[in-house]
N, C-alpha and C. Protein backbone atom coordinates (compact mmCIF):
# COMPACT_ATOMS: atom_id res chain seq x y z
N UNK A 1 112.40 152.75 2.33
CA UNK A 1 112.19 151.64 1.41
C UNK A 1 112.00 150.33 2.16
N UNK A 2 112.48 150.02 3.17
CA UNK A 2 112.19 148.90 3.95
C UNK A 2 111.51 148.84 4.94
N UNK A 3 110.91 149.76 5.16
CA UNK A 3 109.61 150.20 5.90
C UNK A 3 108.67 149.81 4.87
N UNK A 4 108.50 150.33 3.78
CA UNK A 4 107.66 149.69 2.75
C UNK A 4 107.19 148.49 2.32
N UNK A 5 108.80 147.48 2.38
CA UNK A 5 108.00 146.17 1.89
C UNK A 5 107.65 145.60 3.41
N UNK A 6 108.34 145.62 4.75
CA UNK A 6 107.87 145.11 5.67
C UNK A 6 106.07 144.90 5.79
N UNK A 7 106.24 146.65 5.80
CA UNK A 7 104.46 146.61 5.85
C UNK A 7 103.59 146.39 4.39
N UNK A 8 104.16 146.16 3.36
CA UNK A 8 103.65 145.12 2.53
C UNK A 8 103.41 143.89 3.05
N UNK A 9 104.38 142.80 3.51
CA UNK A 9 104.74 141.57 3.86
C UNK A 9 103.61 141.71 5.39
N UNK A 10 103.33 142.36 5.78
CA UNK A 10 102.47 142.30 7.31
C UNK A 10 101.10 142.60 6.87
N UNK A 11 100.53 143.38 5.77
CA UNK A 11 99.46 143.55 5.18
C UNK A 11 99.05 142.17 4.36
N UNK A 12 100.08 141.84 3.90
CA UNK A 12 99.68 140.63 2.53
C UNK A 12 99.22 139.25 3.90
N UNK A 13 99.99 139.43 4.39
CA UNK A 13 99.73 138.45 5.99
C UNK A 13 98.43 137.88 6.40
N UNK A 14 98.09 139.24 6.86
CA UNK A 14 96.92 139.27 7.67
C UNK A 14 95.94 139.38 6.75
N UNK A 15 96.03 140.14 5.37
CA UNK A 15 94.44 139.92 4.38
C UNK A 15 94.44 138.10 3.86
N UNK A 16 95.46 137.16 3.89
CA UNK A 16 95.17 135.97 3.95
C UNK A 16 95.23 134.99 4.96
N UNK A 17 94.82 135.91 6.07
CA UNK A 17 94.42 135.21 7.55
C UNK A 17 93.16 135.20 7.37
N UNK A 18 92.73 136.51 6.57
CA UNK A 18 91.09 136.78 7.28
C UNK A 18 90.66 136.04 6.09
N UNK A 19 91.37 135.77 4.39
CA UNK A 19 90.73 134.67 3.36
C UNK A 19 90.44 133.47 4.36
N UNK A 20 91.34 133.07 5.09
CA UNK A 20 91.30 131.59 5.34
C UNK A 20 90.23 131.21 6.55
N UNK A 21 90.55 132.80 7.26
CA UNK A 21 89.04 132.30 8.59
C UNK A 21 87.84 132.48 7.81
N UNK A 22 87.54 133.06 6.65
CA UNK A 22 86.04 133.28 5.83
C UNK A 22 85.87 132.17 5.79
N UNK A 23 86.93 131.45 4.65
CA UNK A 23 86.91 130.22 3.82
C UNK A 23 86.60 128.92 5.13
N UNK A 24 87.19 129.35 6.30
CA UNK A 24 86.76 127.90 7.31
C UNK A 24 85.09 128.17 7.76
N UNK A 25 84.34 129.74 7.83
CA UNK A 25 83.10 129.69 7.98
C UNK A 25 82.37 129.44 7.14
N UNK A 26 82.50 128.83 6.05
CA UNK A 26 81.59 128.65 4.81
C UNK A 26 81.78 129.52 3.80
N UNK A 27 82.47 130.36 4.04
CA UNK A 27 82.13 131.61 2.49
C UNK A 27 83.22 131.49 1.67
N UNK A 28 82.82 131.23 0.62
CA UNK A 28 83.57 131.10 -0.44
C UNK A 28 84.39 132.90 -1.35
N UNK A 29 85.63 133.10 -1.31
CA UNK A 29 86.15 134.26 -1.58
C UNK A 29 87.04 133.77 -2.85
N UNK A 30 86.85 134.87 -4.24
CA UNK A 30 87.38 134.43 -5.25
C UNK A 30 87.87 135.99 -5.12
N UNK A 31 89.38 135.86 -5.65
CA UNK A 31 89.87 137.15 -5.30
C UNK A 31 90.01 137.57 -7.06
N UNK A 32 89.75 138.78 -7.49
CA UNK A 32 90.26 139.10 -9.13
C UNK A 32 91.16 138.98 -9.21
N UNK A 33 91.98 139.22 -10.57
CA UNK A 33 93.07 139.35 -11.19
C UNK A 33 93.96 140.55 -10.78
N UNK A 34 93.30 141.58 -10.20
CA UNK A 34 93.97 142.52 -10.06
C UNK A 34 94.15 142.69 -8.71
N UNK A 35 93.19 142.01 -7.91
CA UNK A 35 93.85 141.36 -6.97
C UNK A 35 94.77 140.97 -6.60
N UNK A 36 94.87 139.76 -6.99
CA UNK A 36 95.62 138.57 -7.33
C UNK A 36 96.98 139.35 -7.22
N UNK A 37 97.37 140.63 -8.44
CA UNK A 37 98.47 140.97 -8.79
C UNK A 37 99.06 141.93 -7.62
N UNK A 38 97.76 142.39 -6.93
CA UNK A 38 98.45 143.56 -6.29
C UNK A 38 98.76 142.91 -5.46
N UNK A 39 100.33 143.61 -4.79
CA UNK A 39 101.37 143.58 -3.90
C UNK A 39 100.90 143.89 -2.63
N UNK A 40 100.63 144.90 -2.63
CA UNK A 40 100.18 145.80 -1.48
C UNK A 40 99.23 145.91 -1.04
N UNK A 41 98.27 145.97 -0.03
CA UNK A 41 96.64 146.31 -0.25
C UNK A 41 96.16 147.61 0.09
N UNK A 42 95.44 148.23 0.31
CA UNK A 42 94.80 149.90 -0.12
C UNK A 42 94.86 150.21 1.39
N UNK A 43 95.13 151.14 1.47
CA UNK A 43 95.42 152.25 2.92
C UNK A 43 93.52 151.48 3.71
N UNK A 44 92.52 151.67 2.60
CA UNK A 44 91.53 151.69 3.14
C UNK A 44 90.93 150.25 3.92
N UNK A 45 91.53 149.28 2.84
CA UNK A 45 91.26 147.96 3.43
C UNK A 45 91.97 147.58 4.39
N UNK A 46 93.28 148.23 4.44
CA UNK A 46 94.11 147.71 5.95
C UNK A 46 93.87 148.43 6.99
N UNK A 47 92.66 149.60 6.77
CA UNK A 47 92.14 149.85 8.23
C UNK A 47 91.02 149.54 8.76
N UNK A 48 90.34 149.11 7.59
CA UNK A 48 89.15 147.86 7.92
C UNK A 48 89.31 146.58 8.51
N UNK A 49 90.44 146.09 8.37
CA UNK A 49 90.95 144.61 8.70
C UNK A 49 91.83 144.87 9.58
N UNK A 50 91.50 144.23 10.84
CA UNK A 50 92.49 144.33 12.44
C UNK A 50 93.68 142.88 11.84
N UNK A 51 94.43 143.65 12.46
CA UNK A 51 95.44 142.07 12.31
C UNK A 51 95.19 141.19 12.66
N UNK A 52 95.86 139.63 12.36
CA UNK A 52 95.38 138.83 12.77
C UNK A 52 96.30 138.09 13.25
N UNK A 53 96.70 137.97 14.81
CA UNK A 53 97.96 137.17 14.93
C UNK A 53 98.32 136.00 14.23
N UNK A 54 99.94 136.00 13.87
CA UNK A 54 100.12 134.53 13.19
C UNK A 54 100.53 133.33 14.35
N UNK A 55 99.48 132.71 14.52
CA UNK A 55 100.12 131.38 15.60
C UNK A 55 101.04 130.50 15.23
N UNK A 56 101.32 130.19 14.11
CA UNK A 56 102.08 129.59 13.61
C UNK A 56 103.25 130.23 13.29
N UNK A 57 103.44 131.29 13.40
CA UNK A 57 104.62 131.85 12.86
C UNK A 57 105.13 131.52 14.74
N UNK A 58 104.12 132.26 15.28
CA UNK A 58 104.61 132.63 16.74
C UNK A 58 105.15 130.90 17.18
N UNK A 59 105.22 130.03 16.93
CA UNK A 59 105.39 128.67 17.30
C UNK A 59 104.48 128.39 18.27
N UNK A 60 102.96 128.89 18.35
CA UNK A 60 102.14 128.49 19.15
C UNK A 60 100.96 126.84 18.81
N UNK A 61 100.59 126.11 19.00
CA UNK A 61 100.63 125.09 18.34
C UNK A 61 99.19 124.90 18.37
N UNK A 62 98.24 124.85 17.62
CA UNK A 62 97.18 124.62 17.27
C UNK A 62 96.30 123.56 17.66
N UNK A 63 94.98 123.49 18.34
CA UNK A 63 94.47 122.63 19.40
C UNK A 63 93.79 121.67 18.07
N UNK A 64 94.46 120.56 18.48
CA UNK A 64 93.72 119.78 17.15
C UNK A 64 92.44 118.45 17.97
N UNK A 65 91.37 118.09 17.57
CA UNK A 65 90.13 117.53 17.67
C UNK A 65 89.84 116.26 16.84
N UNK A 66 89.38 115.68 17.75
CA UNK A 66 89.47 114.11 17.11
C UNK A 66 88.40 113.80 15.90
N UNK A 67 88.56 112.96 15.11
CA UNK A 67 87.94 113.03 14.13
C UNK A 67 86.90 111.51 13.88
N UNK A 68 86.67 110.83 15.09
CA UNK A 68 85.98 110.13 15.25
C UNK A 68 85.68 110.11 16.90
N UNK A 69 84.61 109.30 17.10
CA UNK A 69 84.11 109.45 18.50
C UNK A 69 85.09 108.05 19.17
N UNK A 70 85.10 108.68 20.62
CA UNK A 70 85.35 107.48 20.73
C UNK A 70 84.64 106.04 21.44
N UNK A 71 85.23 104.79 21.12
CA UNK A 71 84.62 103.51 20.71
C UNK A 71 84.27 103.61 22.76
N UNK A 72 82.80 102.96 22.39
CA UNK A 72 82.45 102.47 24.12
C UNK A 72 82.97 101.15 24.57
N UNK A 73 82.75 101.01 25.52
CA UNK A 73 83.18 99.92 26.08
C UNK A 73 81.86 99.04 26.21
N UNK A 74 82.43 97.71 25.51
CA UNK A 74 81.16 96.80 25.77
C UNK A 74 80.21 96.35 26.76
N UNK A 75 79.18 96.44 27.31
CA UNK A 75 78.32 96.26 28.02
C UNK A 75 79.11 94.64 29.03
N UNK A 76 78.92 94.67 30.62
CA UNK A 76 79.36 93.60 30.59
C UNK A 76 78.09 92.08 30.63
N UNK A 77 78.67 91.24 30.17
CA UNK A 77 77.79 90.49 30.23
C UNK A 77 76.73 90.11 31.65
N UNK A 78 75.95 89.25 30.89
CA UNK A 78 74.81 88.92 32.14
C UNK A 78 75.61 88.15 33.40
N UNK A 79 74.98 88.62 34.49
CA UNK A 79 75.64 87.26 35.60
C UNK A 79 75.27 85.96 35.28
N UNK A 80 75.40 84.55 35.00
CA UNK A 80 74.15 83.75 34.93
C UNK A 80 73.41 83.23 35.52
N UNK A 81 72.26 83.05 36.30
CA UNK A 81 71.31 82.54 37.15
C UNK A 81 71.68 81.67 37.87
N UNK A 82 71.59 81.29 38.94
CA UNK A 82 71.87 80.83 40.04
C UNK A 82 71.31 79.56 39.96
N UNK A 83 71.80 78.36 39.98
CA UNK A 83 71.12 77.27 39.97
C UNK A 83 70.15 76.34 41.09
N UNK A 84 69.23 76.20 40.71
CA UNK A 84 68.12 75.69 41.09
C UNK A 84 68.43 74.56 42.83
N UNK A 85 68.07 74.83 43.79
CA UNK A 85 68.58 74.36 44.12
C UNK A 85 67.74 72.27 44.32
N UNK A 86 68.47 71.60 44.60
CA UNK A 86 68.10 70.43 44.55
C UNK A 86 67.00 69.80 45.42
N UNK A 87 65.29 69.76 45.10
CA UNK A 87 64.42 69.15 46.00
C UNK A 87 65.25 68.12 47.14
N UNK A 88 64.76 68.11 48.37
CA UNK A 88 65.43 67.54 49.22
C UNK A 88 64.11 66.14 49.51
N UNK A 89 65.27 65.25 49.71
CA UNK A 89 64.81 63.54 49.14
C UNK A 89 64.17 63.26 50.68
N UNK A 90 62.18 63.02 50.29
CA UNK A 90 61.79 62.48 51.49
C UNK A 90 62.21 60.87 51.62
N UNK A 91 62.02 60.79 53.10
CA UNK A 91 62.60 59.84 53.86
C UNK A 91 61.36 59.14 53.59
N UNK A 92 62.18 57.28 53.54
CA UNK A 92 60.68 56.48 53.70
C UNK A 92 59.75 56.30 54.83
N UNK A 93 59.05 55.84 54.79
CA UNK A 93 58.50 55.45 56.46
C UNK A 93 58.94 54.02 57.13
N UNK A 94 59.42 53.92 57.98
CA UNK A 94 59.46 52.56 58.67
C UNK A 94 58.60 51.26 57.81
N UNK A 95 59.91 50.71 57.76
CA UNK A 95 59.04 49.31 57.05
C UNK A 95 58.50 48.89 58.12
N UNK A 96 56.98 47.84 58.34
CA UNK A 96 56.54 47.19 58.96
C UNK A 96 56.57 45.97 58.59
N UNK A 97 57.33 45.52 59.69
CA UNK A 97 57.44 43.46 59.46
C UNK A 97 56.40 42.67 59.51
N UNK A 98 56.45 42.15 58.48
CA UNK A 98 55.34 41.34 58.17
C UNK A 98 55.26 40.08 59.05
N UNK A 99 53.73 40.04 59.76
CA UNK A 99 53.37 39.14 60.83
C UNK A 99 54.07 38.09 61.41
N UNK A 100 53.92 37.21 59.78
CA UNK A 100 54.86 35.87 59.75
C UNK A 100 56.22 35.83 60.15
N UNK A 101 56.81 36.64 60.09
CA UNK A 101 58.09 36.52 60.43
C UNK A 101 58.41 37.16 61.67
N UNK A 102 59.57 36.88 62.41
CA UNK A 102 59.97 37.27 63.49
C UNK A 102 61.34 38.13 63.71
N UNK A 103 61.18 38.46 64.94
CA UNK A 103 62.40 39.47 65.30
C UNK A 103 63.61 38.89 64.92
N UNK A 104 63.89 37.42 65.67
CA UNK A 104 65.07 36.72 65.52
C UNK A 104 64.42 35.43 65.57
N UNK A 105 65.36 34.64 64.91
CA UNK A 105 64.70 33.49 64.83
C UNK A 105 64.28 32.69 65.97
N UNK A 106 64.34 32.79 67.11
CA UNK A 106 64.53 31.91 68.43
C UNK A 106 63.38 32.88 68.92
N UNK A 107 62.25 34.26 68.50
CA UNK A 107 61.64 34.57 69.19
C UNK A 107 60.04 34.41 68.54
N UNK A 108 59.29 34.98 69.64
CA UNK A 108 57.82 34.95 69.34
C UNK A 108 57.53 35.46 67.88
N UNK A 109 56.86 35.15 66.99
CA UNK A 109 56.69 35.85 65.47
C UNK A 109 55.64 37.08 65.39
N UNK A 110 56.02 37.91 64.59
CA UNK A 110 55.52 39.54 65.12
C UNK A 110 53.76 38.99 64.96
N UNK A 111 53.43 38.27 64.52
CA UNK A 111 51.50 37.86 64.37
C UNK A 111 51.22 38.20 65.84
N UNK A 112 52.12 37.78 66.66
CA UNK A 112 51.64 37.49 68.11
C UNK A 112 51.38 38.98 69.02
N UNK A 113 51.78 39.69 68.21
CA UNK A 113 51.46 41.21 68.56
C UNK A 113 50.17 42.26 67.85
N UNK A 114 50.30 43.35 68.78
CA UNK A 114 49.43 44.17 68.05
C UNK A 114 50.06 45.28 67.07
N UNK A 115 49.37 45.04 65.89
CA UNK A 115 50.06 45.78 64.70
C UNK A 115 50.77 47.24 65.14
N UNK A 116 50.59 48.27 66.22
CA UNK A 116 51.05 49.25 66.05
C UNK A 116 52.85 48.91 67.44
N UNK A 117 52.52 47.71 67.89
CA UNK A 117 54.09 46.80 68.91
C UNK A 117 54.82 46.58 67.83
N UNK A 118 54.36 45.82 66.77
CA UNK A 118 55.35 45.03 66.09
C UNK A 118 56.66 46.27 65.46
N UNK A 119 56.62 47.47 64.96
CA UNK A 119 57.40 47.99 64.67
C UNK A 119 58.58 48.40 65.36
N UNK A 120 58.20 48.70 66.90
CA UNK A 120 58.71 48.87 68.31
C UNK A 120 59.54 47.83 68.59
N UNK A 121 58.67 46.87 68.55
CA UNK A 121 59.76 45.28 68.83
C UNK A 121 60.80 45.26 68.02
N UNK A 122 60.85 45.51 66.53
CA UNK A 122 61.76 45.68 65.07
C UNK A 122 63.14 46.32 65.87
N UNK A 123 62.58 48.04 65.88
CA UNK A 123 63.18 48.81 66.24
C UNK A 123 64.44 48.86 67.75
N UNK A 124 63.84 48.23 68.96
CA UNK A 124 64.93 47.69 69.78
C UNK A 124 65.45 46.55 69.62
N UNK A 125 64.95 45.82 68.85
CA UNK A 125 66.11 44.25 68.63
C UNK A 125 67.26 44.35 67.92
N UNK A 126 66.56 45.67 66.63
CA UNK A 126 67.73 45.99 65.82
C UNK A 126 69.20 47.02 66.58
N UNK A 127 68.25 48.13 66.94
CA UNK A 127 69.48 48.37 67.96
C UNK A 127 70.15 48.17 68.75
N UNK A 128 69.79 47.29 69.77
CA UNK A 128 71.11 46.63 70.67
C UNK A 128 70.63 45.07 70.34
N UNK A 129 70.71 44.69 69.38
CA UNK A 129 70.98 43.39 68.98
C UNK A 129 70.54 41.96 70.08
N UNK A 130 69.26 42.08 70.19
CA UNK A 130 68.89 41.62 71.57
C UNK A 130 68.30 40.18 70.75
N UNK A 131 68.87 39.04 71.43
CA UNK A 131 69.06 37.97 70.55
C UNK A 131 67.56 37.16 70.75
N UNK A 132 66.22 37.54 71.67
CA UNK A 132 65.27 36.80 72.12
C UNK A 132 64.39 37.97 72.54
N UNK A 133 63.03 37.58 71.54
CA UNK A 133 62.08 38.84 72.22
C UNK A 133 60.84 37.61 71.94
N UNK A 134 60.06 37.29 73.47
CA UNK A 134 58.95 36.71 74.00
C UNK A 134 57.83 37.58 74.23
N UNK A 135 56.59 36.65 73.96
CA UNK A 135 55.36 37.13 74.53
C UNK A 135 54.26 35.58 74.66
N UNK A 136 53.45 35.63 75.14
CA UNK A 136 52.62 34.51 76.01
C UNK A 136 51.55 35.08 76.02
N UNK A 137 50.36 33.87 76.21
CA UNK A 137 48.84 34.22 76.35
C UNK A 137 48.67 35.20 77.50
N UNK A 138 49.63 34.27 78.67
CA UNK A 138 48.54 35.12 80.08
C UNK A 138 49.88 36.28 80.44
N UNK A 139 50.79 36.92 79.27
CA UNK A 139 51.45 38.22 79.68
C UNK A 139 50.46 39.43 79.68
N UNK A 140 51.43 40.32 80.78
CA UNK A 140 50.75 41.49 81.24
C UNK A 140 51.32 42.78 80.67
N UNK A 141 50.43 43.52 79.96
CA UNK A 141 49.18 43.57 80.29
C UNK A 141 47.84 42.13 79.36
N UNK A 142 48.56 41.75 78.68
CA UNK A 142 48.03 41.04 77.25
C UNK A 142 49.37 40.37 76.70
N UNK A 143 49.42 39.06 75.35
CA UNK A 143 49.95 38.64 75.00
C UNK A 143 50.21 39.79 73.86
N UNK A 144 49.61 40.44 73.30
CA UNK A 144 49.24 41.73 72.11
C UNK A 144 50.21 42.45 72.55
N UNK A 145 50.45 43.47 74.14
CA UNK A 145 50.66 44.32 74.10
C UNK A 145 51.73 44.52 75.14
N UNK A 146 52.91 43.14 75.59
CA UNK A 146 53.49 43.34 76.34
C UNK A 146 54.71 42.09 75.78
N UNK A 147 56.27 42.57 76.05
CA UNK A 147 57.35 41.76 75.53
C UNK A 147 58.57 41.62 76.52
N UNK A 148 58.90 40.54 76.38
CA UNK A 148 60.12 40.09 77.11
C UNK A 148 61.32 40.54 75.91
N UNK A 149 62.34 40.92 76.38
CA UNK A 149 63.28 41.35 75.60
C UNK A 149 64.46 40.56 76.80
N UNK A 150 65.54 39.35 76.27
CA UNK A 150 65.76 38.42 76.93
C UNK A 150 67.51 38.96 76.31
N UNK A 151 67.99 39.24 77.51
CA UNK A 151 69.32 39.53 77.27
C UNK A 151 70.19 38.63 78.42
N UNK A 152 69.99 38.06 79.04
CA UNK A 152 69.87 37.21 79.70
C UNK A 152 71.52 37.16 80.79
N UNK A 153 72.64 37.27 81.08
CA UNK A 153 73.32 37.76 81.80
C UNK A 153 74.08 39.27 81.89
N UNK A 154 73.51 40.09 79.94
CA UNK A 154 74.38 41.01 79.31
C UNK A 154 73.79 42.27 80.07
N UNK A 155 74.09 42.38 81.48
CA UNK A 155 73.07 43.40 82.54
C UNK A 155 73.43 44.72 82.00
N UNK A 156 74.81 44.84 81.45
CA UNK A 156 75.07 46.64 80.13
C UNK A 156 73.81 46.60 79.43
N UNK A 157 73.70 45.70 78.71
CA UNK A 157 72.37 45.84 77.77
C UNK A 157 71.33 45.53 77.47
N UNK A 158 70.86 44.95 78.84
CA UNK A 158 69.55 45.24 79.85
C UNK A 158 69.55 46.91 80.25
N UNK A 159 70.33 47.49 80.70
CA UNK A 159 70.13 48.63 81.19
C UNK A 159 69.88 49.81 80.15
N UNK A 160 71.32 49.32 79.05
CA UNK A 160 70.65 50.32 77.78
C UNK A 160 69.12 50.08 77.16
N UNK A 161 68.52 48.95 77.28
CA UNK A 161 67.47 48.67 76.33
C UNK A 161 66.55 49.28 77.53
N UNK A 162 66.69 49.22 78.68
CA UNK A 162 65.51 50.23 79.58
C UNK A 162 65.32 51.46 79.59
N UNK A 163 66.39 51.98 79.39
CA UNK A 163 66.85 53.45 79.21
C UNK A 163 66.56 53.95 78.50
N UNK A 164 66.45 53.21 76.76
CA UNK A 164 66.21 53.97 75.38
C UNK A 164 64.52 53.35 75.38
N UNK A 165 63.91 52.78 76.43
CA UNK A 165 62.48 52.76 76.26
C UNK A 165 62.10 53.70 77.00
N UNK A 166 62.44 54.43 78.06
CA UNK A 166 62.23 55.15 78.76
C UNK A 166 62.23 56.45 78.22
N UNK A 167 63.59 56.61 77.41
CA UNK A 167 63.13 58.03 76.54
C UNK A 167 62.82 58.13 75.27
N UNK A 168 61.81 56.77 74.96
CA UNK A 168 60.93 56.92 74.03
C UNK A 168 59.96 56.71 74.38
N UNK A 169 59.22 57.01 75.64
CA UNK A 169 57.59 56.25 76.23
C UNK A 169 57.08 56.82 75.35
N UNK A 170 57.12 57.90 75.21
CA UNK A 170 55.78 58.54 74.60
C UNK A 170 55.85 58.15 73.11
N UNK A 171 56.68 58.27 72.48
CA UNK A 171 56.95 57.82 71.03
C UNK A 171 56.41 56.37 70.66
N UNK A 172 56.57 55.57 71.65
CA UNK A 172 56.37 53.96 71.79
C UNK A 172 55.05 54.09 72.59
N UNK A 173 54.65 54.85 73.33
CA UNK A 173 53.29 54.61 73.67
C UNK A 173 53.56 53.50 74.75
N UNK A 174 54.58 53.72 75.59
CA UNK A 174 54.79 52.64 76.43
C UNK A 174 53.75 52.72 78.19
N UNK A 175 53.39 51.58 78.69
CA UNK A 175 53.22 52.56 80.10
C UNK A 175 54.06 51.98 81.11
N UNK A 176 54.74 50.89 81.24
CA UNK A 176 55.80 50.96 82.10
C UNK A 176 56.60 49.42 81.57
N UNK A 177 57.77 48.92 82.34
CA UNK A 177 58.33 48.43 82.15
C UNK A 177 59.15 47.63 83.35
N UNK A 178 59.68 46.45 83.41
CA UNK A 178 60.53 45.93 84.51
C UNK A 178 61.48 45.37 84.29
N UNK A 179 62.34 45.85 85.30
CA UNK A 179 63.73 45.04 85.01
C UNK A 179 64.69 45.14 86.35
N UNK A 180 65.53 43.96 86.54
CA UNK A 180 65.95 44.11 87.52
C UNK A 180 65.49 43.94 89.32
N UNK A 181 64.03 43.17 89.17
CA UNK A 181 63.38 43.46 90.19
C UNK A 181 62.72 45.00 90.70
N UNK A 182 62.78 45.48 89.67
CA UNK A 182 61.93 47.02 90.09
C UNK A 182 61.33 47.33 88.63
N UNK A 183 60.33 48.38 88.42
CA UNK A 183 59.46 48.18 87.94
C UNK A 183 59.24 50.37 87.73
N UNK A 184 59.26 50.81 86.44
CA UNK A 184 59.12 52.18 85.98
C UNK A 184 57.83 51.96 85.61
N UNK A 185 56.88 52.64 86.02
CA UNK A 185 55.64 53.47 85.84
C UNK A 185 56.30 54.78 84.82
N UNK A 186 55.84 54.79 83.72
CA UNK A 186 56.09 55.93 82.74
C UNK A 186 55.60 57.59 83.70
N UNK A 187 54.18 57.05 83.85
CA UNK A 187 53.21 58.18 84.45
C UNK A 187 54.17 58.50 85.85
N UNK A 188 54.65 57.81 86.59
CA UNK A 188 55.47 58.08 88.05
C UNK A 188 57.13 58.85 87.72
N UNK A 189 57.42 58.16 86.95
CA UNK A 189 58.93 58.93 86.68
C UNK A 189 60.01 58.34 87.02
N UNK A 190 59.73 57.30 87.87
CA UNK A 190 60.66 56.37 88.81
C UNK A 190 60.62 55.34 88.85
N UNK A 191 61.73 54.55 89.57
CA UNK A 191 62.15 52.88 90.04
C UNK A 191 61.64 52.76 90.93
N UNK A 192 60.64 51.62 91.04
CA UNK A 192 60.24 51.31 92.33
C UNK A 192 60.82 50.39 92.65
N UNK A 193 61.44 49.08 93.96
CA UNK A 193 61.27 48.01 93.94
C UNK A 193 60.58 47.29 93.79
N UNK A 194 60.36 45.72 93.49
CA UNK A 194 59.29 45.08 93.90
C UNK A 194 59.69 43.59 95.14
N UNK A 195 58.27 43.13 94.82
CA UNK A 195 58.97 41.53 95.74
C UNK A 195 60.08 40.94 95.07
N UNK A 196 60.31 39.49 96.19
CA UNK A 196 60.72 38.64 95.31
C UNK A 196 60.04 37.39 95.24
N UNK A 197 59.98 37.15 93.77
CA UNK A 197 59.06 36.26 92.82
C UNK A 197 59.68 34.66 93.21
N UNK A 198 61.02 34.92 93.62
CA UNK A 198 61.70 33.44 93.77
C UNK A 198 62.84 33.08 92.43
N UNK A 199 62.93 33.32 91.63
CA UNK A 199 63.74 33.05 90.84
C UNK A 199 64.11 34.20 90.01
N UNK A 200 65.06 33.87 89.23
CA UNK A 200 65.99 34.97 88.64
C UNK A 200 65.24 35.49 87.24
N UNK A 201 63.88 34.45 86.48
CA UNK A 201 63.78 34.83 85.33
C UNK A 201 62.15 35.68 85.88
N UNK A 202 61.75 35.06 87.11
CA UNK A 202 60.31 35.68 87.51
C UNK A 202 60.43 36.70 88.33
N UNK A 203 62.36 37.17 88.40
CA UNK A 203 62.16 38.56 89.21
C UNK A 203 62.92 39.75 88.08
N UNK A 204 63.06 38.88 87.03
CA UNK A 204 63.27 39.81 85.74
C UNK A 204 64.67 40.55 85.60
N UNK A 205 65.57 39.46 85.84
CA UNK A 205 66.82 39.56 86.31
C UNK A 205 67.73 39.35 84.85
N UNK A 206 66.89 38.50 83.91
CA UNK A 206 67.74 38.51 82.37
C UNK A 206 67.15 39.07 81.49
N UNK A 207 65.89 39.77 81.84
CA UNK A 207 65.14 40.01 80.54
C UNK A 207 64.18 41.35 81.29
N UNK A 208 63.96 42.35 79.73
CA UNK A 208 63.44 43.84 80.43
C UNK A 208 62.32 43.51 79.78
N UNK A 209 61.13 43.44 81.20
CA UNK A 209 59.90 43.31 80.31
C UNK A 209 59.07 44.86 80.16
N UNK A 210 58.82 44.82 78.30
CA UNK A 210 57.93 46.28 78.70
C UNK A 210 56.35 45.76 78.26
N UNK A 211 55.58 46.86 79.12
CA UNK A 211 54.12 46.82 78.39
C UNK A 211 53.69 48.24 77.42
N UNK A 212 52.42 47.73 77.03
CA UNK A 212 52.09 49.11 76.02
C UNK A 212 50.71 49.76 77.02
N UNK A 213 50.67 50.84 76.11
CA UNK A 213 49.14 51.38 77.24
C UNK A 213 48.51 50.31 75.93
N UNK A 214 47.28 50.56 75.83
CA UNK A 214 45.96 49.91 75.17
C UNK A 214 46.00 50.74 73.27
N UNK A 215 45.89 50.07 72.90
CA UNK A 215 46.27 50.53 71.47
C UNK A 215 44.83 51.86 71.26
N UNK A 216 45.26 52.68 70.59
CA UNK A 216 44.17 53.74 70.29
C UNK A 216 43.01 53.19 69.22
């Protein structure tokens, strides 16, 4: 007798394992009334139908699946462009002093030169602050193209103002220069001595005289 209902209770089991795996593939199972009533199921149908383990009975736990996707992650934004960088600011050109006026007030006025000297003359008075810049009819090579720069006992800056003409000949278009009683040939490379003239301003003892070559 208890062999009986067991394998009732293990039959009734497994024929509503296999309702419920139909019913999850789509097929719809309406069982009759007499169905419905019977207890037991037929020798024939419980050897048609393999058991069906119970996972749930067994406490085995059922793999459950998400029921939405999941959310992406937002794209990251753009880098933003690199900014432009800033045109770089041309330089003016050398102002050129206008004729009328002069280096310093106590000197020759730039008219007395040739337009491509006068900027040259600007340019060393301003840098070592050379308080007297001369020129004359019968200077050499020309009154146009040759200047006394009159520093007159300050022999430091007599020497700097020879020095920074020297390594600008070519820039200045110079061809030589005197000072000190000796006398640089651009084209030679060197100090020569010279005579003596007799006095201190005609052997060029306060003042660096330069000349120009011949204007182009």
């Amino acid at each position: 007798m208890t062999s009986t209902r067991t394998l009732g209770r293990t039959q009734r089991r497994g024929r509503w394992a296999v309702v419920a795996l139909l019913a999850g593939g789509g097929i719809a199972l309406t069982a009759s009334p007499a169905q419905a009533e019977e207890p037991v199921a037929t020798q024939e149908f419980a050897a048609l139908v393999p058991a069906i383990p119970d996972f749930a009975g067994e406490g085995i736990p059922l793999p459950s699946f998400p029921t939405t996707a999941p959310a992406t992650a937002p794209a990251p934004a753009p880098a933003p462009a690199p900014e432009a960088a800033p045109a770089p600011e041309s330089s003016a050109p050398a102002e050129e002093p206008a004729p009328e006026d002069k280096p310093t007030p106590t000197s020759s006025p730039y008219s007395m030169w040739d337009p491509d000297v006068r900027p040259v003359i600007k340019e060393i008075v301003e840098t070592f602050d050379v308080p007297t810049v001369y020129t004359r009819p019968d200077h050499s090579p020309s009154q146009e193209r040759a200047a006394d720069f009159m520093v007159y006992e300050d022999k430091a800056k007599g020497d700097a103002v020879a020095q920074y003409v020297i390594d600008n000949a070519s820039r200045f278009r110079v061809e030589y220069l005197i000072w000190q009683q000796q006398i640089y040939i651009i084209s030679n490379g060197y100090w020569e001595p010279m005579e003596d003239r007799g006095s201190p301003t005609a052997n060029h003892m306060d003042h660096v005289h330069v000349a120009w070559l011949p204007a182009e």
